[in-house]
PDB file of N, CA and C in Angstrom:
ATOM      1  N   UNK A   1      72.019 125.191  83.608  1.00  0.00           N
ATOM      2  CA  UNK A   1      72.837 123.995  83.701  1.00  0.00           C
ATOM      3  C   UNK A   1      71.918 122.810  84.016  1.00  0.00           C
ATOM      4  N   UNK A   2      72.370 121.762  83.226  1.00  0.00           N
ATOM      5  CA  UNK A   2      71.282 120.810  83.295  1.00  0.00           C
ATOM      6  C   UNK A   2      71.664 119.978  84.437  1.00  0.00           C
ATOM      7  N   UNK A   3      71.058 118.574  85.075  1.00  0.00           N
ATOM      8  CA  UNK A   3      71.390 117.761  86.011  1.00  0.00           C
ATOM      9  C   UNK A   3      72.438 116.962  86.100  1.00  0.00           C
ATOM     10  N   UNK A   4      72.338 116.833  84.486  1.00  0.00           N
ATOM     11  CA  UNK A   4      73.757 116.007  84.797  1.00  0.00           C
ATOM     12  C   UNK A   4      75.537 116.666  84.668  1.00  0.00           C
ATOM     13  N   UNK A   5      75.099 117.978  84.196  1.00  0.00           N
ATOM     14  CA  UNK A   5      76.123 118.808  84.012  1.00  0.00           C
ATOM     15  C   UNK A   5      76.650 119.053  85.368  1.00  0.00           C
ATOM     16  N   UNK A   6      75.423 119.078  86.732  1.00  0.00           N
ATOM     17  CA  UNK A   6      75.385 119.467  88.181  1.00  0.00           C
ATOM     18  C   UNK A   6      76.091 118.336  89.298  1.00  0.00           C
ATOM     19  N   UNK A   7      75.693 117.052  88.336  1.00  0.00           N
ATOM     20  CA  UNK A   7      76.505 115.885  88.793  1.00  0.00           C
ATOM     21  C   UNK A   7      77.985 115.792  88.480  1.00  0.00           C
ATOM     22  N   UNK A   8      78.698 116.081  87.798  1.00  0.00           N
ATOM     23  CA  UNK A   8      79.669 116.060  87.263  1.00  0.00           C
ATOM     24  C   UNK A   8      80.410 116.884  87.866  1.00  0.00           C
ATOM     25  N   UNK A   9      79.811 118.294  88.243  1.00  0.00           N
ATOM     26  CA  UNK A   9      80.593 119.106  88.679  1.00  0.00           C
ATOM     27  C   UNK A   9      80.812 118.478  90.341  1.00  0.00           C
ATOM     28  N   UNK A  10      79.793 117.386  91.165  1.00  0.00           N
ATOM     29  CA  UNK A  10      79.397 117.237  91.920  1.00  0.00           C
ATOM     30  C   UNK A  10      80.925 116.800  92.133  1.00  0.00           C
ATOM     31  N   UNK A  11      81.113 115.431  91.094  1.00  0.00           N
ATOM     32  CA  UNK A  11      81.760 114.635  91.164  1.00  0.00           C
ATOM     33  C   UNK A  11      83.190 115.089  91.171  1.00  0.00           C
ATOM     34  N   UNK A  12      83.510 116.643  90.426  1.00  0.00           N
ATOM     35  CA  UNK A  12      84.930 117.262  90.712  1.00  0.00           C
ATOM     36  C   UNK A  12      85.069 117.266  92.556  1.00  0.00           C
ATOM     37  N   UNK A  13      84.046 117.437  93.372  1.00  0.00           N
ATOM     38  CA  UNK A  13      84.519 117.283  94.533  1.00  0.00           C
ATOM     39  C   UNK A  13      84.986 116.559  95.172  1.00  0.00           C
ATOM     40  N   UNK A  14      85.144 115.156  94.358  1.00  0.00           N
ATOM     41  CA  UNK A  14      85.055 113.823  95.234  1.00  0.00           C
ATOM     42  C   UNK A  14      86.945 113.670  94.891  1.00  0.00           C
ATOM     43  N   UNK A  15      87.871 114.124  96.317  1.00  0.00           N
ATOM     44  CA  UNK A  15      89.272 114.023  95.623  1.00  0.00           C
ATOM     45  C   UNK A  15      89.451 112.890  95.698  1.00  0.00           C
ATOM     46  N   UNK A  16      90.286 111.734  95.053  1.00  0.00           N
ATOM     47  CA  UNK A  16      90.954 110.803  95.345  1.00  0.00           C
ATOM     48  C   UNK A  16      92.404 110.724  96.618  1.00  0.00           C
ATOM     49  N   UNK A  17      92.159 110.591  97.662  1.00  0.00           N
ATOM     50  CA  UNK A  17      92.698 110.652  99.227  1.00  0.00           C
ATOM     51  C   UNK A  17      94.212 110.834  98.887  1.00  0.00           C
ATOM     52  N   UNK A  18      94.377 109.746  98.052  1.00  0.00           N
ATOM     53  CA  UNK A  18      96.048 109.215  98.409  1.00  0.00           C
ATOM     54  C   UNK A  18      96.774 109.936  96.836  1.00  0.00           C
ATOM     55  N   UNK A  19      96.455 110.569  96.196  1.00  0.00           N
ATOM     56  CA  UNK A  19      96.857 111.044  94.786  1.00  0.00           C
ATOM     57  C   UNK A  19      96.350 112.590  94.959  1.00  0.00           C
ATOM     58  N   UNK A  20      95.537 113.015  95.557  1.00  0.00           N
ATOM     59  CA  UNK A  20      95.031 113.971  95.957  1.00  0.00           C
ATOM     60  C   UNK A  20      94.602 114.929  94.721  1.00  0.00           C
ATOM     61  N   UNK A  21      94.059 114.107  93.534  1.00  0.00           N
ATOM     62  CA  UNK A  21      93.423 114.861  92.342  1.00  0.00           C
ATOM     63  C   UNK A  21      91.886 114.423  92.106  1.00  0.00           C
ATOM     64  N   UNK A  22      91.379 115.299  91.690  1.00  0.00           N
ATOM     65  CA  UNK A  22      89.728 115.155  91.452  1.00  0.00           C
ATOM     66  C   UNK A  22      89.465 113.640  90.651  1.00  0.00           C
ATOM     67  N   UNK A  23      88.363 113.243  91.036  1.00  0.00           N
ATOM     68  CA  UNK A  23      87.887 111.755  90.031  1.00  0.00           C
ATOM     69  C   UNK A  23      87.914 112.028  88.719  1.00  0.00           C
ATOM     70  N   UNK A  24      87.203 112.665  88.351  1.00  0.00           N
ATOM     71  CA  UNK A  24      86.857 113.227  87.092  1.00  0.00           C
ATOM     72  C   UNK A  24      88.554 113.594  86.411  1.00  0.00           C
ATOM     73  N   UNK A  25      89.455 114.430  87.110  1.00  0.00           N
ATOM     74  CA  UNK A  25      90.344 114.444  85.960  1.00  0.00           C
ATOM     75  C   UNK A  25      91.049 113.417  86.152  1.00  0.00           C
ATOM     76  N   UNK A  26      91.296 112.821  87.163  1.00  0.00           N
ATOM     77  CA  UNK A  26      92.247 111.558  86.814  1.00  0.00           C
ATOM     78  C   UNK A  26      91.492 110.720  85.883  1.00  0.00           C
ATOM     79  N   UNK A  27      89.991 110.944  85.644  1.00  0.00           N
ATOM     80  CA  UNK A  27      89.874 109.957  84.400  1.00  0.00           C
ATOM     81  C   UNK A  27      88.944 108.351  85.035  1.00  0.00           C
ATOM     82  N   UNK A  28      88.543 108.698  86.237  1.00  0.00           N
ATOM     83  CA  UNK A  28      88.194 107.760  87.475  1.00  0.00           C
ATOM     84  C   UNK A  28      86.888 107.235  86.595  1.00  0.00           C
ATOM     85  N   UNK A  29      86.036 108.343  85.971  1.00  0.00           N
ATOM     86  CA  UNK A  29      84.580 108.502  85.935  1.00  0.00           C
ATOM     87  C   UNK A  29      83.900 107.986  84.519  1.00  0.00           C
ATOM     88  N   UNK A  30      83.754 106.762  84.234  1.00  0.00           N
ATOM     89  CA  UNK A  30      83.659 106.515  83.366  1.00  0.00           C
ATOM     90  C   UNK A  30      81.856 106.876  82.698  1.00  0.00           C
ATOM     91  N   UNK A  31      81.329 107.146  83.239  1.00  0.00           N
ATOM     92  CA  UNK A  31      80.238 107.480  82.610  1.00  0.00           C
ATOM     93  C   UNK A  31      78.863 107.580  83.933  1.00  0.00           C
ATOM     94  N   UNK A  32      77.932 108.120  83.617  1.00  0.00           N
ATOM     95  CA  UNK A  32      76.527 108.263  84.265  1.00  0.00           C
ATOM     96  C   UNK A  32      75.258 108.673  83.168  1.00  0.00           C
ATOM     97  N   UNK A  33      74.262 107.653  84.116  1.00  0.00           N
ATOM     98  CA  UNK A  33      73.242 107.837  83.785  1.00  0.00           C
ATOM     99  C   UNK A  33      72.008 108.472  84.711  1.00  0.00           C
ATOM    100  N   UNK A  34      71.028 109.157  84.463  1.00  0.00           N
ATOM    101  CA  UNK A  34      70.079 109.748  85.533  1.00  0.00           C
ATOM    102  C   UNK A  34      68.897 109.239  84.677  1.00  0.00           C
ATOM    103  N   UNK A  35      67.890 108.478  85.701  1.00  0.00           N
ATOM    104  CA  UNK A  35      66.478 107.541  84.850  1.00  0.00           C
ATOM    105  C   UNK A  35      65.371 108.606  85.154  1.00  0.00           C
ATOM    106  N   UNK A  36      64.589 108.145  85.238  1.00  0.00           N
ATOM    107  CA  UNK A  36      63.404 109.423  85.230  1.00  0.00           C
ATOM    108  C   UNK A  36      62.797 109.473  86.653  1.00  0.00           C
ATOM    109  N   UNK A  37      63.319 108.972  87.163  1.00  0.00           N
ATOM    110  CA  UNK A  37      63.029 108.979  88.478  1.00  0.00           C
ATOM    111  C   UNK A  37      63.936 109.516  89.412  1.00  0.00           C
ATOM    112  N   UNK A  38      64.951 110.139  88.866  1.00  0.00           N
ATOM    113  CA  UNK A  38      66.437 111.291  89.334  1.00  0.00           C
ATOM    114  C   UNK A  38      67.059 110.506  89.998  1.00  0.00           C
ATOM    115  N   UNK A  39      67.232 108.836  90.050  1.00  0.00           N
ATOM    116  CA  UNK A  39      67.820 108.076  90.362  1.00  0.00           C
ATOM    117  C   UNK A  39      69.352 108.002  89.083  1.00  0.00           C
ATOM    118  N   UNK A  40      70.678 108.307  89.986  1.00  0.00           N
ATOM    119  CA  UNK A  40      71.726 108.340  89.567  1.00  0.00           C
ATOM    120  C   UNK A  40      72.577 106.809  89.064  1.00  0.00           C
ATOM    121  N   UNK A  41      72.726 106.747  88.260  1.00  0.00           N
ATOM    122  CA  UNK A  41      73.848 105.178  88.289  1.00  0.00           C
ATOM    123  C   UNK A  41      75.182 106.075  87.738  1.00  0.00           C
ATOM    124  N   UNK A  42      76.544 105.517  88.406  1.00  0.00           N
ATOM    125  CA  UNK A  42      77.692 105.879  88.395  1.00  0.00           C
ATOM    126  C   UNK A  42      78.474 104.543  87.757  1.00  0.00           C
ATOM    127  N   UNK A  43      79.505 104.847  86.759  1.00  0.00           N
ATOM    128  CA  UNK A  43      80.044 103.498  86.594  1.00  0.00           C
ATOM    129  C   UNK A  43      81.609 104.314  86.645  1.00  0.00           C
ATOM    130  N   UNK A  44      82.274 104.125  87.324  1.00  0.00           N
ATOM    131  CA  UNK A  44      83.642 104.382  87.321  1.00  0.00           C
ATOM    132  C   UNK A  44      85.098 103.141  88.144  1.00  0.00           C
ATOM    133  N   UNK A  45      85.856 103.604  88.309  1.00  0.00           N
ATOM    134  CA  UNK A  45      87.295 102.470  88.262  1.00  0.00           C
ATOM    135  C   UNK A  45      87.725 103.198  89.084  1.00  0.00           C
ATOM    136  N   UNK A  46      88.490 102.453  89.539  1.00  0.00           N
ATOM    137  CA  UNK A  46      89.721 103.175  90.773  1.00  0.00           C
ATOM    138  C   UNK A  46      91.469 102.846  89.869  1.00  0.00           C
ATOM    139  N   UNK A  47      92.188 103.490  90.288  1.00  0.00           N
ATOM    140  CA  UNK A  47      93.594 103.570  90.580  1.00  0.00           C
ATOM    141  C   UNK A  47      94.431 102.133  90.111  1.00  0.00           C
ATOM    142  N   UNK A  48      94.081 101.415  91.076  1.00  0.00           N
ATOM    143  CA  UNK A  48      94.055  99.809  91.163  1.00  0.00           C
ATOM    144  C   UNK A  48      93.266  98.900  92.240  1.00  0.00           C
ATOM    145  N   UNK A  49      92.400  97.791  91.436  1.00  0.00           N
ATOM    146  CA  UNK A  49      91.854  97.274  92.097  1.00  0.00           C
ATOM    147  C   UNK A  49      91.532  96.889  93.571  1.00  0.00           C
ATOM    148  N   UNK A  50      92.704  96.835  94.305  1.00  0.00           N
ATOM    149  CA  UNK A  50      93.126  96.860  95.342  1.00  0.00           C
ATOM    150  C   UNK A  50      93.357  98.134  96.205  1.00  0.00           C
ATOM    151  N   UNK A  51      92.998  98.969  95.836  1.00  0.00           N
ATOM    152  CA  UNK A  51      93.270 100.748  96.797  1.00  0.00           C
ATOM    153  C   UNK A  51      92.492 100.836  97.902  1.00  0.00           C
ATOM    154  N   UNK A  52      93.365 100.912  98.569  1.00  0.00           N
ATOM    155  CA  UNK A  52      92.968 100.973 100.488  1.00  0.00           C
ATOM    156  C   UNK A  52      91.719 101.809 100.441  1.00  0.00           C
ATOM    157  N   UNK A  53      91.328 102.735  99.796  1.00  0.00           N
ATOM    158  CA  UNK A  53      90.612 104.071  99.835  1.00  0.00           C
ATOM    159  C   UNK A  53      89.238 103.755  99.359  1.00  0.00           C
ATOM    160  N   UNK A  54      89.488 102.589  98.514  1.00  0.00           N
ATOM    161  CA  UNK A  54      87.556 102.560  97.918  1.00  0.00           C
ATOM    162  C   UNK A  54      86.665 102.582  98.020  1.00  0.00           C
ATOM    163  N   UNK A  55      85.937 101.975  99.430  1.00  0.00           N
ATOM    164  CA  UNK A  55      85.274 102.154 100.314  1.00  0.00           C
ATOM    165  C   UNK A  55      84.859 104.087 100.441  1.00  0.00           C
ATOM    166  N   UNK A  56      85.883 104.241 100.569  1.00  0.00           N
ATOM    167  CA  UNK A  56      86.279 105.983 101.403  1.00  0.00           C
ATOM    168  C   UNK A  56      85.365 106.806 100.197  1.00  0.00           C
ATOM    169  N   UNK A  57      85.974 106.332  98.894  1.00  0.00           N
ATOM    170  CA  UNK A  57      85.673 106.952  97.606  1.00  0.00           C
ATOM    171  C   UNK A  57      84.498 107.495  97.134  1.00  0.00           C
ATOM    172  N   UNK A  58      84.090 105.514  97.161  1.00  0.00           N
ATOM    173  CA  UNK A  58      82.572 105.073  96.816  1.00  0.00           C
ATOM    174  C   UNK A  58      81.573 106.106  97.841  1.00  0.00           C
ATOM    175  N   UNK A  59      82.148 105.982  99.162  1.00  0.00           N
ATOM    176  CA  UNK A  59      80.681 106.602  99.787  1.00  0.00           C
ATOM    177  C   UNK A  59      81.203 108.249  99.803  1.00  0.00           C
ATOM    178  N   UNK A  60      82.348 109.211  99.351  1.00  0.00           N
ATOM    179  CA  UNK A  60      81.802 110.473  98.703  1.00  0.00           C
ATOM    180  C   UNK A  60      81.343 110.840  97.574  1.00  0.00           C
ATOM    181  N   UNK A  61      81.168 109.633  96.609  1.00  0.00           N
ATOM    182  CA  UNK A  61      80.703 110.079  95.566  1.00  0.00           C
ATOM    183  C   UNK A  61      79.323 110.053  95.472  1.00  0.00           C
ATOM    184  N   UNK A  62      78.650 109.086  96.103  1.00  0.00           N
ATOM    185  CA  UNK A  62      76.888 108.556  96.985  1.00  0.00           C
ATOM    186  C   UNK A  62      76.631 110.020  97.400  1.00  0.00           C
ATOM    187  N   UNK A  63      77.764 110.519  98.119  1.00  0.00           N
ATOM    188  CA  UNK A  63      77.346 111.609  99.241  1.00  0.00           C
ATOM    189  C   UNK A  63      77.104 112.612  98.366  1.00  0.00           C
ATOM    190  N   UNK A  64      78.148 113.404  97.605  1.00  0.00           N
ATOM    191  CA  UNK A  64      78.276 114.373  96.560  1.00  0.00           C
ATOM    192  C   UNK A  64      76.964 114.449  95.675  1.00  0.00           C
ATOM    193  N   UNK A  65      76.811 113.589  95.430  1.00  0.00           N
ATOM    194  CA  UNK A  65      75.699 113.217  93.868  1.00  0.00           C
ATOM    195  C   UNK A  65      74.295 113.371  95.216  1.00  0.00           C
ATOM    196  N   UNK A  66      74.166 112.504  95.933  1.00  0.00           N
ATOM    197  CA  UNK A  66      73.078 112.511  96.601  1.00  0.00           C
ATOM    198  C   UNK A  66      72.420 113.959  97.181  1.00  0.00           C
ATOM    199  N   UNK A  67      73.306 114.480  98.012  1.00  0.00           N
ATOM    200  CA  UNK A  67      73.305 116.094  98.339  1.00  0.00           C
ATOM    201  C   UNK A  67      72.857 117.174  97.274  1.00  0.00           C
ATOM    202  N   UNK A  68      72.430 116.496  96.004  1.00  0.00           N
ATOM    203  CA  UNK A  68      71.825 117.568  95.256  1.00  0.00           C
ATOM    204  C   UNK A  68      70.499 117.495  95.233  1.00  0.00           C
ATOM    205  N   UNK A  69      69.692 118.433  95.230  1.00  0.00           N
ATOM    206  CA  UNK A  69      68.446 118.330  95.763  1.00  0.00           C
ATOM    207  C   UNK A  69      67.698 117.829  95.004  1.00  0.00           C
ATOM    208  N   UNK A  70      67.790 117.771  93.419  1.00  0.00           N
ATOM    209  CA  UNK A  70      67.010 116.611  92.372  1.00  0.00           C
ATOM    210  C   UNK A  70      67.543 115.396  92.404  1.00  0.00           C
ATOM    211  N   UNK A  71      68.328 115.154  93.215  1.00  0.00           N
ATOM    212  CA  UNK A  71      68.904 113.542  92.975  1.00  0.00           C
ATOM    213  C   UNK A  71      68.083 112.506  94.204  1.00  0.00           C
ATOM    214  N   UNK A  72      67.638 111.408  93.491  1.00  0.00           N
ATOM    215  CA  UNK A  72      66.667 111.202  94.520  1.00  0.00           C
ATOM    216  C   UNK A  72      67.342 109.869  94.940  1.00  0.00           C
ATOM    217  N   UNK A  73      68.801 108.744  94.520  1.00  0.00           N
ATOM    218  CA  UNK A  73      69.305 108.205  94.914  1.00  0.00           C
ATOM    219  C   UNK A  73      70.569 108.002  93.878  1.00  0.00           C
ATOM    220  N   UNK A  74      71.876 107.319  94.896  1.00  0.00           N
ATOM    221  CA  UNK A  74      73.109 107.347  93.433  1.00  0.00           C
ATOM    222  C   UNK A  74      73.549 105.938  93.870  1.00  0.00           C
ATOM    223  N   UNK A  75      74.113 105.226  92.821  1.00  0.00           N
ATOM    224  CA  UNK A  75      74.540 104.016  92.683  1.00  0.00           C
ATOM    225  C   UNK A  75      75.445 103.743  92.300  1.00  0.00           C
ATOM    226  N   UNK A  76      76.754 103.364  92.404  1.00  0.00           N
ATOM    227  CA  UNK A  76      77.872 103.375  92.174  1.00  0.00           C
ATOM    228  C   UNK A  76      78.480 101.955  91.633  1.00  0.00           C
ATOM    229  N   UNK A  77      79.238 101.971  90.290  1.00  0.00           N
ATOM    230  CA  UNK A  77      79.602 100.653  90.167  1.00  0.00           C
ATOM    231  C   UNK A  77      80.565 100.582  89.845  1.00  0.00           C
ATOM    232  N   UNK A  78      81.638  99.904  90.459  1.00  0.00           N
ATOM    233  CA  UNK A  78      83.038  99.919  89.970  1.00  0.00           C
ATOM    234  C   UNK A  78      83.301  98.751  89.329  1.00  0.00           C
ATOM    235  N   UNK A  79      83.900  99.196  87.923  1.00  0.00           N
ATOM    236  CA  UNK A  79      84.436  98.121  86.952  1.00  0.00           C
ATOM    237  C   UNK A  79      85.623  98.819  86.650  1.00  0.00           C
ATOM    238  N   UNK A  80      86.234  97.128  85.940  1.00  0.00           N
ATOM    239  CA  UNK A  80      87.968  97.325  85.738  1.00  0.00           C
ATOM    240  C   UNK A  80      88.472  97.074  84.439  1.00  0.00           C
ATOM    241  N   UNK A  81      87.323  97.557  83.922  1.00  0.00           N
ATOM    242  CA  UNK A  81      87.755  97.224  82.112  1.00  0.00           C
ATOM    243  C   UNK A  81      87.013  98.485  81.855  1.00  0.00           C
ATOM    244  N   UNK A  82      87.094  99.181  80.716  1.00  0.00           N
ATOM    245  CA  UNK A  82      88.893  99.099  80.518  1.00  0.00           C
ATOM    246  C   UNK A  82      89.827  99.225  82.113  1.00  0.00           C
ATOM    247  N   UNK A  83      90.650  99.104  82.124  1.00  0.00           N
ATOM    248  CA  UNK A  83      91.587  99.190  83.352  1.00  0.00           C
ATOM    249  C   UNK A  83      92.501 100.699  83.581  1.00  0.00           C
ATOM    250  N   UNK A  84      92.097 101.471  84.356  1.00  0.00           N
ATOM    251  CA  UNK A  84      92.481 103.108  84.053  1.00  0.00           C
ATOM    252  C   UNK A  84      94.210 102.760  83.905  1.00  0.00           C
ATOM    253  N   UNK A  85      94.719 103.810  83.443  1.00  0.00           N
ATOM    254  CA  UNK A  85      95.692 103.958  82.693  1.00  0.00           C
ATOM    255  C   UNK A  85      95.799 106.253  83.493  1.00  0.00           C
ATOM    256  N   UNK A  86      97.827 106.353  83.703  1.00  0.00           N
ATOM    257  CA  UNK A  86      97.601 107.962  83.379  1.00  0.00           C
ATOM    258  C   UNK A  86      96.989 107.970  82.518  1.00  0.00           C
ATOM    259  N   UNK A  87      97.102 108.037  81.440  1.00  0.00           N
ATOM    260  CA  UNK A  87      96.193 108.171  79.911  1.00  0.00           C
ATOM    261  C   UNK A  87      95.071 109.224  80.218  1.00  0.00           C
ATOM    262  N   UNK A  88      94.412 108.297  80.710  1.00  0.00           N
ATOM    263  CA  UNK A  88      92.772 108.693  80.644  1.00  0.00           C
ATOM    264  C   UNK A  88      92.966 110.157  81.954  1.00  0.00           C
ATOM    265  N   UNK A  89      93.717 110.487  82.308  1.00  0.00           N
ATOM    266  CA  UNK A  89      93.986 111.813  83.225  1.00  0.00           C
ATOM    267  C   UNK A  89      93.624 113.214  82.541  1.00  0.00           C
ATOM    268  N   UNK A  90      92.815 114.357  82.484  1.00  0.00           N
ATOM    269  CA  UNK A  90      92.790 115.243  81.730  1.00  0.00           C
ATOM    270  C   UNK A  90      94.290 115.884  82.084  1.00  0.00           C
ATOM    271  N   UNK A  91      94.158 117.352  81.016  1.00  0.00           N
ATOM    272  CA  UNK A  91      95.342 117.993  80.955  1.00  0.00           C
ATOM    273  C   UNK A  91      95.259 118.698  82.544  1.00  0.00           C
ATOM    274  N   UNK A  92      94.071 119.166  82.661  1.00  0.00           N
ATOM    275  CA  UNK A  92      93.971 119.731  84.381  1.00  0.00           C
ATOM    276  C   UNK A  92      94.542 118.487  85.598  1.00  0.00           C
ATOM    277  N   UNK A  93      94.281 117.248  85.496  1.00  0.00           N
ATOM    278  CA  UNK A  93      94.874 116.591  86.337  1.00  0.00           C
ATOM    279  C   UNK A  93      95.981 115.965  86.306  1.00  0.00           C
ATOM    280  N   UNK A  94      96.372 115.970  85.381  1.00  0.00           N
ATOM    281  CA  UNK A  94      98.228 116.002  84.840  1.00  0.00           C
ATOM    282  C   UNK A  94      98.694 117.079  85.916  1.00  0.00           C
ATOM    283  N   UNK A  95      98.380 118.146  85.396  1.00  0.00           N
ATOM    284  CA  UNK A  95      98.713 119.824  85.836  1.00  0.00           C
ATOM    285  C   UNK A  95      98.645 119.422  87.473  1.00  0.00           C
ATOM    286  N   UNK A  96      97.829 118.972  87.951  1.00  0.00           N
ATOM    287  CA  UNK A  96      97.392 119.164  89.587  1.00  0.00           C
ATOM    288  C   UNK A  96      98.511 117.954  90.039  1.00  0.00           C
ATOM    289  N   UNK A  97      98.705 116.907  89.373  1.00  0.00           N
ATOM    290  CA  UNK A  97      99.248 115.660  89.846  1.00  0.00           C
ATOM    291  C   UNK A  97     100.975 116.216  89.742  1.00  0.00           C
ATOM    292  N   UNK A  98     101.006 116.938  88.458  1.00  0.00           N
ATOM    293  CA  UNK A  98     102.176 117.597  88.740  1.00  0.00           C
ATOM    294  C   UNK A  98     102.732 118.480  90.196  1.00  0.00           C
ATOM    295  N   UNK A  99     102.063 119.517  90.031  1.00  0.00           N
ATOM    296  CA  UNK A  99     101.809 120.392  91.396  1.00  0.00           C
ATOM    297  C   UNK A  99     102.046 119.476  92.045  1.00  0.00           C
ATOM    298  N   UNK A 100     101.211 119.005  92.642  1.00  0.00           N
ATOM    299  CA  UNK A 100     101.182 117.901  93.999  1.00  0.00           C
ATOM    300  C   UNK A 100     102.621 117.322  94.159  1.00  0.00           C
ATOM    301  N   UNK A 101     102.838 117.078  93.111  1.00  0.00           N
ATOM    302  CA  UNK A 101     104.055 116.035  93.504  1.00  0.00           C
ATOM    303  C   UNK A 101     105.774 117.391  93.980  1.00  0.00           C
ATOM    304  N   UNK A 102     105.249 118.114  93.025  1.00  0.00           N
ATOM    305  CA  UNK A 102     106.427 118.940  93.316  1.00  0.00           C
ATOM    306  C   UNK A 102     106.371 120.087  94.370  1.00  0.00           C
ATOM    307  N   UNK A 103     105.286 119.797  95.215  1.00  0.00           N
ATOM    308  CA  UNK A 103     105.321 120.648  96.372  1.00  0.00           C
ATOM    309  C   UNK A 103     104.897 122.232  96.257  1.00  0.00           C
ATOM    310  N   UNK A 104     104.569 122.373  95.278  1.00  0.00           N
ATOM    311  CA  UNK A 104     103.638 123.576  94.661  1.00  0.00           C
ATOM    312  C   UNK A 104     102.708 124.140  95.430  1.00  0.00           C
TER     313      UNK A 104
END
C-alpha cells in the first residue's frame, strides 16, 4: 500500500463530531497531495462554512495524517467551491448517516 493510499485510510478516521460519519465518505475530502519531501497538503470543505466543529476537524486531520511515520508535515486547506452538497456522500456514508439517524 502506497502513502497516499495510507493517508486516506488515515483520513477515514477523522469522524465529523456532529453528523458522526467519516470525512472521506461524506465527501469532506476533496483531494491531496504528498511533495517529495512527505510533506502532506489537504484541500477539503466542511458541512457549512460556519460549523462550530472546524477548528476540532482541521486539527484531527493534522493529527491523523501526521501520526504516520513517513509523513513529515500536513497542511490543511479549507475551500468552499465547489460547496459540498449530500451528493458528494459515498454509498457507505449514506448507509452510516442512515444508521445514525435511525438509531441503529
Amino acid at each position: 500500500m502506497d502513502l497516499k493510499e495510507r493517508i486516506w485510510l488515515a483520513l477515514e478516521e477523522v469522524i465529523d463530531p456532529e453528523i458522526h460519519v467519516n470525512i472521506v465518505d461524506l465527501g469532506l475530502v476533496y483531494g491531496l497531495e504528498v511533495d517529495e519531501n512527505k510533506n502532506v497538503s489537504i484541500r477539503m470543505t466542511l458541512t457549512i462554512p460556519e460549523c462550530p466543529m472546524a477548528d476540532e476537524i482541521v486539527q484531527d486531520v493534522k493529527s491523523k495524517v501526521e501520526a504516520l511515520p513517513e509523513v513529515n508535515e500536513a497542511k490543511v486547506e479549507l475551500v468552499w467551491e465547489p460547496a459540498w452538497t449530500p451528493a458528494l456522500m459515498t454509498d457507505q456514508g449514506i448507509e452510516e448517516f442512515r444508521r445514525q439517524r435511525s438509531g441503529l
